[in-house]
PDB file of N, CA and C in Angstrom:
ATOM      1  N   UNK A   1      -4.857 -15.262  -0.982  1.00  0.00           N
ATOM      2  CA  UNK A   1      -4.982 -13.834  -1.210  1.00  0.00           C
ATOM      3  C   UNK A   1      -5.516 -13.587  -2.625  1.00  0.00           C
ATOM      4  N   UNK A   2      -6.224 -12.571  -2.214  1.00  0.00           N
ATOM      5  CA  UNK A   2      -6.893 -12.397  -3.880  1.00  0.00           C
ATOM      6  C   UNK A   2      -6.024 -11.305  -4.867  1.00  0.00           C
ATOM      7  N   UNK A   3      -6.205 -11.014  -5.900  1.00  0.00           N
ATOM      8  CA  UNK A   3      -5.068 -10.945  -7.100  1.00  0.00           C
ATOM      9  C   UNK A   3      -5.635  -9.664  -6.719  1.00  0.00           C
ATOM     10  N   UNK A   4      -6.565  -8.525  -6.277  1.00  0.00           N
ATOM     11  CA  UNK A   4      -6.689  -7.528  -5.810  1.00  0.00           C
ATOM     12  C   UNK A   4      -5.615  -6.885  -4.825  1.00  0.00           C
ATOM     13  N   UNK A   5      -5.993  -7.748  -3.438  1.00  0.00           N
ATOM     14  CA  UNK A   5      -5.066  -7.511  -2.531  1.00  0.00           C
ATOM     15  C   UNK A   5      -3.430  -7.248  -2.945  1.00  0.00           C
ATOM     16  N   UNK A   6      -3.032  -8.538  -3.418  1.00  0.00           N
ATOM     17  CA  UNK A   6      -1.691  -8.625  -4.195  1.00  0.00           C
ATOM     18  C   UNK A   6      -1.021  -7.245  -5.090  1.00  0.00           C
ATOM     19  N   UNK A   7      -1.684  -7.146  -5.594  1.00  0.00           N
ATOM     20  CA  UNK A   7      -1.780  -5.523  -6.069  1.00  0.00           C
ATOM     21  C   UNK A   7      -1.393  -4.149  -5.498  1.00  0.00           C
ATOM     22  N   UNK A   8      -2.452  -4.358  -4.389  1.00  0.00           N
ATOM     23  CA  UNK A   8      -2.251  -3.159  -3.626  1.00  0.00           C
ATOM     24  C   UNK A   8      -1.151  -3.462  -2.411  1.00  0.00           C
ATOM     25  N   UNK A   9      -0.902  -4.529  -2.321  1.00  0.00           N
ATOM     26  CA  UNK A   9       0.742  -4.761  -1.786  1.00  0.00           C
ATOM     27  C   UNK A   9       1.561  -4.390  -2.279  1.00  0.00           C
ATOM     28  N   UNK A  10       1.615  -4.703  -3.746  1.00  0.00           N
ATOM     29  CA  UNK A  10       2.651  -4.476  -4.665  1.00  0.00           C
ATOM     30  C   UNK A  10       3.079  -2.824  -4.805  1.00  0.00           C
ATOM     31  N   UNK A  11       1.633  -2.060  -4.933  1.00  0.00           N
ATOM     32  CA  UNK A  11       1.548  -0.360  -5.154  1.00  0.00           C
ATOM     33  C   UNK A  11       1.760  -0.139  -3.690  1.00  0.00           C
ATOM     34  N   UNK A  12       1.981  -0.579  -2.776  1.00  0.00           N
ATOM     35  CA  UNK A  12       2.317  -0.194  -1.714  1.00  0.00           C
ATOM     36  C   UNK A  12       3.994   0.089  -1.219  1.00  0.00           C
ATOM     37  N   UNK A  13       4.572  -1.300  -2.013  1.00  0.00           N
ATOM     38  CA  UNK A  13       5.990  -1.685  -2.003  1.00  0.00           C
ATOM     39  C   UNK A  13       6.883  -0.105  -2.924  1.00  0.00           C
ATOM     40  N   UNK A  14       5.741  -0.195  -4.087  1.00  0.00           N
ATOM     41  CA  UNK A  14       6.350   0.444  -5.024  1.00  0.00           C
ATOM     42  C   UNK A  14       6.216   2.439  -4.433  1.00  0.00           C
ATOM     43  N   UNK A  15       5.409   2.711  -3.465  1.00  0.00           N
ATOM     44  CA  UNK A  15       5.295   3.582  -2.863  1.00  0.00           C
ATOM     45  C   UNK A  15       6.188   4.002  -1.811  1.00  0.00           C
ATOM     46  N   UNK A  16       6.586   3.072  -1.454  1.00  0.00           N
ATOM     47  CA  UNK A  16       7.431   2.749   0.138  1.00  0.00           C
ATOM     48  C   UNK A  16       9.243   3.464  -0.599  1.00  0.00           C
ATOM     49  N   UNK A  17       9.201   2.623  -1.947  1.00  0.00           N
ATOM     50  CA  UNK A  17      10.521   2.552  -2.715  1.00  0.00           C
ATOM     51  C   UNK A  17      10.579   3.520  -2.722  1.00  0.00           C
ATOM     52  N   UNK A  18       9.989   5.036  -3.532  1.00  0.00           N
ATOM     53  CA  UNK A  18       9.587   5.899  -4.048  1.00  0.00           C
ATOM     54  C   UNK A  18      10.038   6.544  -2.982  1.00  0.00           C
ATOM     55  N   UNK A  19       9.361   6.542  -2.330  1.00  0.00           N
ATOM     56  CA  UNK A  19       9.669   7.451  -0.932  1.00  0.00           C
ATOM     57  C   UNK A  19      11.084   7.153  -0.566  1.00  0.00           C
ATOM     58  N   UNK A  20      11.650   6.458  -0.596  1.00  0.00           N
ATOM     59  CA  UNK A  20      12.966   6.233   0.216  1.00  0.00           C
ATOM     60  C   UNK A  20      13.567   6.947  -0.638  1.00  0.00           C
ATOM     61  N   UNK A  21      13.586   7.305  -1.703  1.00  0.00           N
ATOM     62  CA  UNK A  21      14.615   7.962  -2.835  1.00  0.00           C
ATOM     63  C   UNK A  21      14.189   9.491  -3.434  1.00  0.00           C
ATOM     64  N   UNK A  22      13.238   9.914  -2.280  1.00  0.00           N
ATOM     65  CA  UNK A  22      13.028  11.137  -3.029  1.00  0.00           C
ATOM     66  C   UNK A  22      13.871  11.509  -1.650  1.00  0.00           C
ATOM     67  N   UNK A  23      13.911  13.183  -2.056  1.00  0.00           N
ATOM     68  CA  UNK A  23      14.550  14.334  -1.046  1.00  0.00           C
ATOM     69  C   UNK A  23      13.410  15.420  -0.510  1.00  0.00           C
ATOM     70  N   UNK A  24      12.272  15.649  -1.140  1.00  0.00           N
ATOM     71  CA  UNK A  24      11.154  16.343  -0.734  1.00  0.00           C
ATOM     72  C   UNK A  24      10.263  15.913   0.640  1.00  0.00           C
ATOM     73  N   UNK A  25      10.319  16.062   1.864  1.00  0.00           N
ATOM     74  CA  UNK A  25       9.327  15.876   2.705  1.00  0.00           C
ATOM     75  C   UNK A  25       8.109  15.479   2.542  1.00  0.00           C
ATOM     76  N   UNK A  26       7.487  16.708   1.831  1.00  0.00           N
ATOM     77  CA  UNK A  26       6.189  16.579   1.358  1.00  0.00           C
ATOM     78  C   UNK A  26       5.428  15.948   0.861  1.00  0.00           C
ATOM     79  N   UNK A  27       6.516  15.327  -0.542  1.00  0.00           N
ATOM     80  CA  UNK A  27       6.695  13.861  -1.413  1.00  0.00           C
ATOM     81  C   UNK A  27       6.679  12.933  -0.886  1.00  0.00           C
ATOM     82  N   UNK A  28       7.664  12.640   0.365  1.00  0.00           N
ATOM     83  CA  UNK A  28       7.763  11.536   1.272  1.00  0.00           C
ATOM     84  C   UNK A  28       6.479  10.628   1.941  1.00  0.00           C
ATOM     85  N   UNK A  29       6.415  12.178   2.514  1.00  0.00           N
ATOM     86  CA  UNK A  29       5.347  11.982   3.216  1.00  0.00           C
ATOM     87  C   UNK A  29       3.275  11.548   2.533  1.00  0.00           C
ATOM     88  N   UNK A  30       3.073  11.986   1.318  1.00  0.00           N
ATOM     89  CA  UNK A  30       2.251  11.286   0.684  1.00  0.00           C
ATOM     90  C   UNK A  30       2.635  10.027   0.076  1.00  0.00           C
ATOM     91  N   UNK A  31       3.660   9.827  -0.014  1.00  0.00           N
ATOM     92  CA  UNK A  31       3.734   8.221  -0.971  1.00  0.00           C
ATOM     93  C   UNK A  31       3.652   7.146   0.641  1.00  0.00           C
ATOM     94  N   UNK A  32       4.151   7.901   1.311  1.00  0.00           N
ATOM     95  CA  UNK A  32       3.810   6.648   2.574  1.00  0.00           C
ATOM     96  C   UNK A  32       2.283   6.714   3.112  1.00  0.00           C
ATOM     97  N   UNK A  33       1.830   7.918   2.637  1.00  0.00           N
ATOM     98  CA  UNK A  33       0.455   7.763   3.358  1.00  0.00           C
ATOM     99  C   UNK A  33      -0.498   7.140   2.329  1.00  0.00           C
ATOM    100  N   UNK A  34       0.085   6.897   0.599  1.00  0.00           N
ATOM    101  CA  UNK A  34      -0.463   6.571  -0.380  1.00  0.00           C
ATOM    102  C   UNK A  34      -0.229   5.000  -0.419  1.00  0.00           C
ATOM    103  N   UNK A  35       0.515   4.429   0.295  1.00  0.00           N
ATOM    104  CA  UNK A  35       1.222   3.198   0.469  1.00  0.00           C
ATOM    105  C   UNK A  35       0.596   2.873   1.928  1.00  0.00           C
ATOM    106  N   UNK A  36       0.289   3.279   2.848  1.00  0.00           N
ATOM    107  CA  UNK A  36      -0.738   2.947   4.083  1.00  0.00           C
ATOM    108  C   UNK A  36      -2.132   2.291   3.980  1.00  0.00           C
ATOM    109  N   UNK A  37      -2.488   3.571   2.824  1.00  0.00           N
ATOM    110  CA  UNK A  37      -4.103   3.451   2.172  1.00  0.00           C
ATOM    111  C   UNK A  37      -4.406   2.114   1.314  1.00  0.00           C
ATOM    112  N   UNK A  38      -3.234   1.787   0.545  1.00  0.00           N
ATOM    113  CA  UNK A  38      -3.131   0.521   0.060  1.00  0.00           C
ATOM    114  C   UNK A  38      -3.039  -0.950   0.891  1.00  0.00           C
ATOM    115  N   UNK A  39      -2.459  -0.610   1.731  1.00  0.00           N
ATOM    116  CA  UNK A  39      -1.953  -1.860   3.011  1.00  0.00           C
ATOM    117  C   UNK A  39      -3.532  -1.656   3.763  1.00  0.00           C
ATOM    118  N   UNK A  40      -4.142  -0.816   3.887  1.00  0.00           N
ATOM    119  CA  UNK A  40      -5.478  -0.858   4.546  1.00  0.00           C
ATOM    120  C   UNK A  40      -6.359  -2.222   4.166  1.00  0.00           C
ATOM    121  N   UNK A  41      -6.817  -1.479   2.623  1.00  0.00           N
ATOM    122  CA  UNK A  41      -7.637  -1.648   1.904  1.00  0.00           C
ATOM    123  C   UNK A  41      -7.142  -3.166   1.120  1.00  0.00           C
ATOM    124  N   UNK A  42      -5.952  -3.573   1.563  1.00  0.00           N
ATOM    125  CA  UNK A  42      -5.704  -4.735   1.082  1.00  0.00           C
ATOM    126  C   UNK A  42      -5.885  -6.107   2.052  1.00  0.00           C
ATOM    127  N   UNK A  43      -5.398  -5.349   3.305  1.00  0.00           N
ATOM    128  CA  UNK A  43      -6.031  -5.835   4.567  1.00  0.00           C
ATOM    129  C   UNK A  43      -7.602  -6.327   4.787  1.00  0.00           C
ATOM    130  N   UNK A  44      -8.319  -5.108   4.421  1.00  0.00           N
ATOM    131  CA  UNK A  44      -9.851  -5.240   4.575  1.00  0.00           C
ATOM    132  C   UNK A  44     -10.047  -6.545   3.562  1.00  0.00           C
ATOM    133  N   UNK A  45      -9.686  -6.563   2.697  1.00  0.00           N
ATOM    134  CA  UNK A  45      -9.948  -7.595   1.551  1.00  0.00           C
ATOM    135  C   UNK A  45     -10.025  -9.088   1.762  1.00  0.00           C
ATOM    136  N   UNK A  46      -8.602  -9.191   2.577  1.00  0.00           N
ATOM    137  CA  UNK A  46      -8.004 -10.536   3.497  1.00  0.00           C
ATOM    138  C   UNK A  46      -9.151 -10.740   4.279  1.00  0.00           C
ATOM    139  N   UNK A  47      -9.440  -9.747   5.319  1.00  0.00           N
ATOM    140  CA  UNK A  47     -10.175 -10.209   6.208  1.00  0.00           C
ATOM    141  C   UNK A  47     -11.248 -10.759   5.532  1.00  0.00           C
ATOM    142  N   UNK A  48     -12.321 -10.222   4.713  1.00  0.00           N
ATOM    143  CA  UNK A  48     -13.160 -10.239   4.279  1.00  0.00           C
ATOM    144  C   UNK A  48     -13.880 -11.579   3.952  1.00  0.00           C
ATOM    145  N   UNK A  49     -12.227 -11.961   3.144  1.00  0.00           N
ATOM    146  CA  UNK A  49     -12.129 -13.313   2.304  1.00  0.00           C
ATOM    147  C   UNK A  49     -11.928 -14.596   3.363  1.00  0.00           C
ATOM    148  N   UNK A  50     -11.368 -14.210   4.465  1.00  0.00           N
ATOM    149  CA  UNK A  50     -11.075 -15.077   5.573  1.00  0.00           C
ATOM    150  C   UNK A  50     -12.259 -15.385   6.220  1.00  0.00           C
ATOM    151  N   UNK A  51     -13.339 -14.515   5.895  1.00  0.00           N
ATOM    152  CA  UNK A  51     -15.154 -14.903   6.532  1.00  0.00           C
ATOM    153  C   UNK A  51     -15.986 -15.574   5.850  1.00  0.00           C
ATOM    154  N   UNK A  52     -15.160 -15.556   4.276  1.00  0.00           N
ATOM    155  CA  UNK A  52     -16.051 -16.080   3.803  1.00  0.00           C
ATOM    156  C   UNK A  52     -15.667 -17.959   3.356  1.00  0.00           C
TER     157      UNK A  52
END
């Protein structure tokens, strides 16, 4: 895995956390969709690297 990917795992984890400890919906609900976008795009990366 590249030190990119790793990253956006990490800001993903740290998004996921975030969310579990707020009380706002609204809040909730972007840090998981901000933590999705990361797991995407960290994904795409893997694959990427797995072709090459």
């Amino acid at each position: 895995m590249s030190e990119r990917s790793v990253y956006l795992r990490d800001q993903a984890q740290k998004c996921e956390w975030h969310a579990s400890h707020m009380t706002d919906h609204e809040t909730i609900a972007e840090l998981r969709k901000l933590a999705a976008g990361y797991r995407i795009e960290a994904a795409q990366i893997e694959c990427n690297e797995s072709k090459e």
